[in-house]
PDB file of N, CA and C in Angstrom:
ATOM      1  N   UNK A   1      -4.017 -16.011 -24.022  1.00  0.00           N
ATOM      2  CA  UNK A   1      -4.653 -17.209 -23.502  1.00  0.00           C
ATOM      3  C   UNK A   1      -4.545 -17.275 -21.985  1.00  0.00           C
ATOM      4  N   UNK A   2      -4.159 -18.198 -21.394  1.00  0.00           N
ATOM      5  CA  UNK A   2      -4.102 -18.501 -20.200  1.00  0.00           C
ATOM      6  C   UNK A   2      -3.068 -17.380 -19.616  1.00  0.00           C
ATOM      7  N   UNK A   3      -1.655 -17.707 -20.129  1.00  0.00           N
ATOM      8  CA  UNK A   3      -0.994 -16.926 -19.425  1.00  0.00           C
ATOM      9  C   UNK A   3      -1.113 -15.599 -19.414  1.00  0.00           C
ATOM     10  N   UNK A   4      -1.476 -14.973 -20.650  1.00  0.00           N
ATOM     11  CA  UNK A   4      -2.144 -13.395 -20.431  1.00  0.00           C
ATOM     12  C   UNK A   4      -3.091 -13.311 -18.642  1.00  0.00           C
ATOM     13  N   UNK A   5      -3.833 -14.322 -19.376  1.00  0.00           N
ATOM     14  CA  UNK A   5      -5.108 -14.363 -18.258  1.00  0.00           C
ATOM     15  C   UNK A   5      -3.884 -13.901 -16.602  1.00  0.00           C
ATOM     16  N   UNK A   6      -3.382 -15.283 -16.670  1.00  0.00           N
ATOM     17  CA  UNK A   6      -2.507 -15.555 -15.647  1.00  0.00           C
ATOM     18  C   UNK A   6      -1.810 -13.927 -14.931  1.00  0.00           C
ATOM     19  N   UNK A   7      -0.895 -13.257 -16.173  1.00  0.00           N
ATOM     20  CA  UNK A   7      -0.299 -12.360 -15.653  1.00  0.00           C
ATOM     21  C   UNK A   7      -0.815 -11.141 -15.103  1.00  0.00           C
ATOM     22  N   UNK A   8      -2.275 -10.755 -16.292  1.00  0.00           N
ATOM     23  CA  UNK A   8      -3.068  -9.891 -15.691  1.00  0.00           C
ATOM     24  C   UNK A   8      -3.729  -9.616 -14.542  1.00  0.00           C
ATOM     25  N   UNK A   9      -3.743 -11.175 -13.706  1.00  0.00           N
ATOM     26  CA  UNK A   9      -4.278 -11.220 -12.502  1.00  0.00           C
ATOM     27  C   UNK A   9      -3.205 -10.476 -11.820  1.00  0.00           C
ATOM     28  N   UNK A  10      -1.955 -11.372 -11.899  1.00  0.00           N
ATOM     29  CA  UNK A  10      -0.772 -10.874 -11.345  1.00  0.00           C
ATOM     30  C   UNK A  10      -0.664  -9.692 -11.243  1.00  0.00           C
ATOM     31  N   UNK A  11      -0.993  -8.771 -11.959  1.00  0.00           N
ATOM     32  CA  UNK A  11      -0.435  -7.475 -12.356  1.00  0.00           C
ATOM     33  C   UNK A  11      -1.696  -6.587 -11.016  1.00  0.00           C
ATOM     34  N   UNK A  12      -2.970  -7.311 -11.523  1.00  0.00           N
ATOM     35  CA  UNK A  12      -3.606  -6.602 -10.286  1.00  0.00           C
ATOM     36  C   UNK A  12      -3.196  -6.632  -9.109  1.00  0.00           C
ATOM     37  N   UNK A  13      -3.341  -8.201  -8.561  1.00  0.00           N
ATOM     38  CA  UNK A  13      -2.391  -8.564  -7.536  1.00  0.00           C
ATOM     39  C   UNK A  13      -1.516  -7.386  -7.109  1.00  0.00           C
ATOM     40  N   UNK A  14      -0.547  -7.056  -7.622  1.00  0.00           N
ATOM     41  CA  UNK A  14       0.601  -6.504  -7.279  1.00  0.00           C
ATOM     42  C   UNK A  14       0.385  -4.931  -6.680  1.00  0.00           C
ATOM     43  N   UNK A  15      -0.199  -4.631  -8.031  1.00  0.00           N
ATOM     44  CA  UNK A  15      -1.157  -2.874  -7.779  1.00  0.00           C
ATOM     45  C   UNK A  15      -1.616  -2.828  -6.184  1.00  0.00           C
ATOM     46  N   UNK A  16      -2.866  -3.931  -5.775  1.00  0.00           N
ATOM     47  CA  UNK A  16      -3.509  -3.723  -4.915  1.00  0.00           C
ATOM     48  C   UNK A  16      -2.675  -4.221  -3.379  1.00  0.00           C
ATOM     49  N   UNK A  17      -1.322  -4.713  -3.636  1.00  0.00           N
ATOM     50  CA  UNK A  17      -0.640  -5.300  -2.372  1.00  0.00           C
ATOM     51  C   UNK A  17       0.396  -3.792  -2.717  1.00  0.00           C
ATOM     52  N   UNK A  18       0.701  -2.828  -3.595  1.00  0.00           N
ATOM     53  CA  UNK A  18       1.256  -1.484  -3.481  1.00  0.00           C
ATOM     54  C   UNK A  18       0.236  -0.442  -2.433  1.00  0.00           C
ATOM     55  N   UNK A  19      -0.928  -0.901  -3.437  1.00  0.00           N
ATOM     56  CA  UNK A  19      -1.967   0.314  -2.695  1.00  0.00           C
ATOM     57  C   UNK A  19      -1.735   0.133  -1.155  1.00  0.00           C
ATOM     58  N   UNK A  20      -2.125  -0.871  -1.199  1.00  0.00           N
ATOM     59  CA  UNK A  20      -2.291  -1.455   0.733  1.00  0.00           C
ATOM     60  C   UNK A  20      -0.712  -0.922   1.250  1.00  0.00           C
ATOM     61  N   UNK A  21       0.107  -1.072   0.865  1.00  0.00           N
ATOM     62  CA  UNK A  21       1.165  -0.941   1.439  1.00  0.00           C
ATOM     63  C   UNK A  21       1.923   0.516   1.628  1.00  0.00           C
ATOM     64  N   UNK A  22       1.276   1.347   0.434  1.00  0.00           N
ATOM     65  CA  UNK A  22       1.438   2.979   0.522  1.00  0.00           C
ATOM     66  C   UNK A  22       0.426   3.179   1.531  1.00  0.00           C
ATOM     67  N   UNK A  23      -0.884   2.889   1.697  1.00  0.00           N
ATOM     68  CA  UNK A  23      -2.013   3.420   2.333  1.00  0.00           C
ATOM     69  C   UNK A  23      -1.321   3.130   4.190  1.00  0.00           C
ATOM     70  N   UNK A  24      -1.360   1.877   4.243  1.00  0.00           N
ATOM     71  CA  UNK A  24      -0.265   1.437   5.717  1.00  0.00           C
ATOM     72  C   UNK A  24       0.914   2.716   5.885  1.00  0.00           C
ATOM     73  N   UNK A  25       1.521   2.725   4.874  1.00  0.00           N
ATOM     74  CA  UNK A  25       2.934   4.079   4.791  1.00  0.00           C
ATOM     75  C   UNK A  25       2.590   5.105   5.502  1.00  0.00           C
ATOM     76  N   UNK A  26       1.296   5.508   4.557  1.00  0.00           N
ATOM     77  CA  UNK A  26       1.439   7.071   4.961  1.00  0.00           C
ATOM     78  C   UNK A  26      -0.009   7.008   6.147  1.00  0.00           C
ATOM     79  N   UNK A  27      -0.467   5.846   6.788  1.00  0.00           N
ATOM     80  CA  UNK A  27      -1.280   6.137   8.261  1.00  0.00           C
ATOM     81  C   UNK A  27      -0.070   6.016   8.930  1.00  0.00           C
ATOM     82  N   UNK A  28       0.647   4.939   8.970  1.00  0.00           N
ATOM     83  CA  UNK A  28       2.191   5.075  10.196  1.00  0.00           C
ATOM     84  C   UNK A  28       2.978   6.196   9.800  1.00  0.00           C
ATOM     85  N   UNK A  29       3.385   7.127   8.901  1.00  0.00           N
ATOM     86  CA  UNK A  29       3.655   8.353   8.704  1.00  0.00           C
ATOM     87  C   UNK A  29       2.786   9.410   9.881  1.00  0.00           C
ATOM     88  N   UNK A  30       1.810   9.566   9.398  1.00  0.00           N
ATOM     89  CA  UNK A  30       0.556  10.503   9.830  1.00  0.00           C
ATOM     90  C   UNK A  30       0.617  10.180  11.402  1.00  0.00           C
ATOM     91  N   UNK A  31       0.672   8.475  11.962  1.00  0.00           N
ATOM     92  CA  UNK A  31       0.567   8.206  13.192  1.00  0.00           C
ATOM     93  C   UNK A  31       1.865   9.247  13.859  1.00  0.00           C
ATOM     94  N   UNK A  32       2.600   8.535  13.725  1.00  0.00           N
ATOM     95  CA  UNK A  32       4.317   9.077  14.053  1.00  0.00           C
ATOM     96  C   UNK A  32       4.589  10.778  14.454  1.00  0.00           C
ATOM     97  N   UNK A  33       3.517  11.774  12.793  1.00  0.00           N
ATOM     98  CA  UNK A  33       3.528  13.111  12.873  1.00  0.00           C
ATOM     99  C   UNK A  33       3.214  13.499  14.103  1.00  0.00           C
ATOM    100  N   UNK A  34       1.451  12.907  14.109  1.00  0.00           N
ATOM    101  CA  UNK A  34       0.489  13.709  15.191  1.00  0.00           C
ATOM    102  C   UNK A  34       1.227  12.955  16.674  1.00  0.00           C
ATOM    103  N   UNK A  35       1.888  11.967  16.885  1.00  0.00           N
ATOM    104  CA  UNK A  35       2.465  11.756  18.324  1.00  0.00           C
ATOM    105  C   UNK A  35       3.604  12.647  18.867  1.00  0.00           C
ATOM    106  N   UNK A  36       4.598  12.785  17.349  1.00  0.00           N
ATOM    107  CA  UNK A  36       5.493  13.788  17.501  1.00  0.00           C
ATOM    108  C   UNK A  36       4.963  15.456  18.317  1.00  0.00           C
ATOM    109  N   UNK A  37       3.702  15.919  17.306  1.00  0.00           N
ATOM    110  CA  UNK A  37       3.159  16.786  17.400  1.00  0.00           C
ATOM    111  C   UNK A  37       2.406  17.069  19.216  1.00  0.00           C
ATOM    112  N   UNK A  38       2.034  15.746  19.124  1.00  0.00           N
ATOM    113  CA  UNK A  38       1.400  15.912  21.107  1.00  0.00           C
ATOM    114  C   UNK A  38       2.386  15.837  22.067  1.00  0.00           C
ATOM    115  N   UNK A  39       3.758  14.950  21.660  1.00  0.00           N
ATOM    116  CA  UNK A  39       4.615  15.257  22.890  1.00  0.00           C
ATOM    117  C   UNK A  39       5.555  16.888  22.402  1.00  0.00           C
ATOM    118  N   UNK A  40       5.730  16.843  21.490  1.00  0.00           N
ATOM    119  CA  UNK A  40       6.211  18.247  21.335  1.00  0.00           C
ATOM    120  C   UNK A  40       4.907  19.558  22.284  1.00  0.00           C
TER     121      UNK A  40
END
Protein backbone atom coordinates (compact mmCIF):
# COMPACT_ATOMS: atom_id res chain seq x y z
CA UNK A 1 0.00 0.00 0.00
CA UNK A 2 1.22 3.27 0.84
CA UNK A 3 4.15 2.39 2.68
CA UNK A 4 5.50 -0.04 0.03
CA UNK A 5 4.72 2.91 -2.24
CA UNK A 6 6.55 5.10 0.38
CA UNK A 7 9.75 2.93 0.71
CA UNK A 8 10.19 2.21 -2.90
CA UNK A 9 10.52 5.80 -3.56
CA UNK A 10 12.99 5.79 -0.79
CA UNK A 11 14.93 3.09 -2.10
CA UNK A 12 15.27 5.04 -5.45
CA UNK A 13 16.01 8.06 -3.65
CA UNK A 14 18.93 6.52 -2.11
CA UNK A 15 20.37 4.59 -5.38
CA UNK A 16 20.34 7.91 -7.24
CA UNK A 17 21.98 10.19 -4.19
CA UNK A 18 24.84 6.85 -4.34
CA UNK A 19 25.08 7.27 -8.09
CA UNK A 20 25.65 11.08 -7.78
CA UNK A 21 27.96 10.63 -5.10
CA UNK A 22 30.27 7.75 -6.73
CA UNK A 23 30.05 9.77 -10.08
CA UNK A 24 31.37 13.20 -7.87
CA UNK A 25 34.12 10.34 -6.34
CA UNK A 26 35.61 9.24 -9.12
CA UNK A 27 35.60 13.05 -11.29
CA UNK A 28 37.53 14.42 -7.92
CA UNK A 29 39.61 11.15 -8.15
CA UNK A 30 40.34 11.63 -11.99
CA UNK A 31 40.65 15.59 -11.13
CA UNK A 32 43.43 15.01 -8.39
CA UNK A 33 45.20 12.10 -10.97
CA UNK A 34 45.55 14.36 -14.08
CA UNK A 35 46.86 17.52 -11.67
CA UNK A 36 49.16 15.10 -9.99
CA UNK A 37 50.13 13.96 -13.48
CA UNK A 38 50.83 17.85 -14.88
CA UNK A 39 52.83 18.95 -11.92
CA UNK A 40 54.74 15.75 -11.89
Amino acid sequence: GVMMGDMLAFGSLVERAMEVLLITLLGAALAMYWDWRAIG
